[in-house]
Protein backbone atom coordinates (compact mmCIF):
# COMPACT_ATOMS: atom_id res chain seq x y z
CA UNK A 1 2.01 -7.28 25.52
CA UNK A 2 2.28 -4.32 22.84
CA UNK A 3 0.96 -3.88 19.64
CA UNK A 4 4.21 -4.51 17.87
CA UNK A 5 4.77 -7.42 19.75
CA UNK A 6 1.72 -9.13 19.29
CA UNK A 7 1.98 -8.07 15.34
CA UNK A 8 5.02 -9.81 15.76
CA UNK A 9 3.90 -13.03 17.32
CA UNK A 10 1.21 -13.38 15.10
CA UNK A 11 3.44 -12.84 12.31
CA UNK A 12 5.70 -15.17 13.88
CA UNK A 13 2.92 -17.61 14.78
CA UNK A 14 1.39 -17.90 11.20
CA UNK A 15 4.33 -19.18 9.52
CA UNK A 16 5.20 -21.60 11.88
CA UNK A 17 8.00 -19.90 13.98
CA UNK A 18 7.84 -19.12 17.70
CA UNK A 19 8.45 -16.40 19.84
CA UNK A 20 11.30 -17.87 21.32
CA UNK A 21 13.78 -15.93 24.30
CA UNK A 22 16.24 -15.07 21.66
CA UNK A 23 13.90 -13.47 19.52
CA UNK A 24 12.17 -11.83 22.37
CA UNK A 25 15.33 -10.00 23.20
CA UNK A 26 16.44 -9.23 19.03
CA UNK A 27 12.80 -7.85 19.23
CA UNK A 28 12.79 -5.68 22.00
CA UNK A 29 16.08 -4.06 20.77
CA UNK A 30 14.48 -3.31 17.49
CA UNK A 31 11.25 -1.88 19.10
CA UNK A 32 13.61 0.83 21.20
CA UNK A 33 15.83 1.29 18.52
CA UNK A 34 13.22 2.17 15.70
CA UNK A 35 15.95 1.47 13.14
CA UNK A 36 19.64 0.54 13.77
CA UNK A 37 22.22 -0.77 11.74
CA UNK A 38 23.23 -5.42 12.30
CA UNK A 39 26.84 -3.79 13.82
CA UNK A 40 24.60 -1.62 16.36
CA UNK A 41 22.12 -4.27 17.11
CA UNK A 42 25.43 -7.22 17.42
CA UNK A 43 26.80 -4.47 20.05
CA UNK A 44 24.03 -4.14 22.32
CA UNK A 45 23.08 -7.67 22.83
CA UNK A 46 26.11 -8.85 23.44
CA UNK A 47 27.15 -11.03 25.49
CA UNK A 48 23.70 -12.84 25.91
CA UNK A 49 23.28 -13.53 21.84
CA UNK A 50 26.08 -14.22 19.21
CA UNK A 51 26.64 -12.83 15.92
CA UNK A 52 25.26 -15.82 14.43
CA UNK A 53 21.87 -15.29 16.09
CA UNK A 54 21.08 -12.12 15.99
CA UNK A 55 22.17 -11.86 12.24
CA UNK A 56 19.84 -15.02 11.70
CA UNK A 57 16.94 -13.37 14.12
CA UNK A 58 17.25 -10.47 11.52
CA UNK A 59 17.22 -12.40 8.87
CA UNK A 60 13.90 -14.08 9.59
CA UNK A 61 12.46 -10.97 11.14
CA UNK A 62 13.20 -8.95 7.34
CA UNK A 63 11.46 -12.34 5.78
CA UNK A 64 8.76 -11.74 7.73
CA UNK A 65 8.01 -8.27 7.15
CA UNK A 66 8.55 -7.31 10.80
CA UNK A 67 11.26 -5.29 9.62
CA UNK A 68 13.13 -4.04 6.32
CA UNK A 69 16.24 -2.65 5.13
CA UNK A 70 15.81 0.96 4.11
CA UNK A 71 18.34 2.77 1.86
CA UNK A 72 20.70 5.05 3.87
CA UNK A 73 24.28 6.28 4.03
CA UNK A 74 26.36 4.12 0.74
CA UNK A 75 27.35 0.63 2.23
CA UNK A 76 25.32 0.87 4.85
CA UNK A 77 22.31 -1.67 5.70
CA UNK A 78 20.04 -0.11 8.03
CA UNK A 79 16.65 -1.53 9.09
CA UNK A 80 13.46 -0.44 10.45
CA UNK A 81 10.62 -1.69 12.39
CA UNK A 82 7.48 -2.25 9.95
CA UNK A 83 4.75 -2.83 13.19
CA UNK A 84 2.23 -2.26 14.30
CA UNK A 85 0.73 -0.94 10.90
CA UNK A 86 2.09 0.69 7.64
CA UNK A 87 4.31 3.62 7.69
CA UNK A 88 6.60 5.44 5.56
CA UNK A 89 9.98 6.68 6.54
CA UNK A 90 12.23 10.15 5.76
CA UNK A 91 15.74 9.05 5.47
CA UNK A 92 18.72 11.39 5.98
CA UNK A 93 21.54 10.33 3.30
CA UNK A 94 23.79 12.55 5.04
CA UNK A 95 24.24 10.57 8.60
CA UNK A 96 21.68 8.07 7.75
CA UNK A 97 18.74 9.26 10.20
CA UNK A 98 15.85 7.66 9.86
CA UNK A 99 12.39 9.13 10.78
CA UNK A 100 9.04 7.67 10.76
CA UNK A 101 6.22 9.06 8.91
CA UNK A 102 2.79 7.76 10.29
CA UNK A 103 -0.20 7.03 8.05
CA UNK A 104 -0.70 6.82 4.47
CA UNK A 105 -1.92 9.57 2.56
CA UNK A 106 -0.23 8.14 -0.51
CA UNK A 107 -2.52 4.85 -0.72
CA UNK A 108 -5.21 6.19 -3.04
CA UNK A 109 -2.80 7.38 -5.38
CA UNK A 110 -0.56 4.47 -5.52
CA UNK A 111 -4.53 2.61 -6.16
CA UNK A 112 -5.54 4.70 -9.04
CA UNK A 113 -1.69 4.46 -10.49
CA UNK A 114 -2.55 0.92 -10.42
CA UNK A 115 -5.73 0.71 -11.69
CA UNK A 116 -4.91 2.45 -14.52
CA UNK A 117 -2.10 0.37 -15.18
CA UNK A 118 -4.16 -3.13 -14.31
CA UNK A 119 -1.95 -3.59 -11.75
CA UNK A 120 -3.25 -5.38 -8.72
CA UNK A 121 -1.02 -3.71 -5.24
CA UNK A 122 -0.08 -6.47 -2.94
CA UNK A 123 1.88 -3.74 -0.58
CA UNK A 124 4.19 -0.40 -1.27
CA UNK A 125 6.97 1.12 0.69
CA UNK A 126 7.82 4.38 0.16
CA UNK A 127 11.81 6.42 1.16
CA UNK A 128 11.92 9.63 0.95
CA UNK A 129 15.84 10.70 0.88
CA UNK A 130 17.06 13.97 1.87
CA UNK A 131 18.68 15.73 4.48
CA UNK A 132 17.88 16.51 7.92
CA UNK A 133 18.48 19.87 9.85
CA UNK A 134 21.77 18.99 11.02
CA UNK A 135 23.53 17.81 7.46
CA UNK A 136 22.02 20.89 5.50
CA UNK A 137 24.38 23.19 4.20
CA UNK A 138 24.25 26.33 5.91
């Protein structure tokens, strides 16, 4: 089993959910996808799952913090895998490409904003829009 997978489980696990088949396969989808849009991810696991269950699947998995919707092209909900560990992402708002950023350099920063403030941080997500080599103007 790998990491994201058992983050997953135990993330299932703790609030009372299993790892069932269906889940299993919305999972693996989202661990080689990285981030995909609900259309993209109703495509490709079609005919085994319906609509109903992978939009549900999602649904939970976004509760859960296994993944979250990250701001991309206008009208379009795109999500990203939040496992094994914290991460930031670089979104394109041209085409909507998402790229993670690994590690968190930011963290002592967003701690002494917060101190300051006497603010106690829970979590923090951080988007960083722009555009990537292929929608810069030339």
């Amino acid at each position: 089993m790998g990491p994201e997978l058992e983050a997953a489980r135990r993330r299932l696990e703790a609030r009372g959910y299993r790892l069932t088949r269906s889940r299993r396969r919305v999972f693996d989808f989202i661990v080689r996808r990285r981030a995909f849009t609900p259309a993209e991810a109703v495509d490709q696991l079609r005919p085994g799952l319906g609509r109903a269950t992978v939009f549900r699947t999602l649904k939970l998995f976004s509760k859960l913090g296994i993944i979250e919707q990250v701001r991309t092209v206008p009208g379009r909900t795109t999500y990203v895998l939040c496992l094994p560990e914290h991460h930031h992402q670089l979104v394109c708002t041209g085409c909507g490409r998402v790229v993670e950023v690994a590690g968190c350099e930011i963290s002592p920063a967003v701690a002494a904003q917060a101190a300051r403030a006497g603010f106690l941080v829970t979590d923090h997500r951080l988007e960083i829009l722009g555009l990537c080599t292929a929608c810069q103007p030339s």
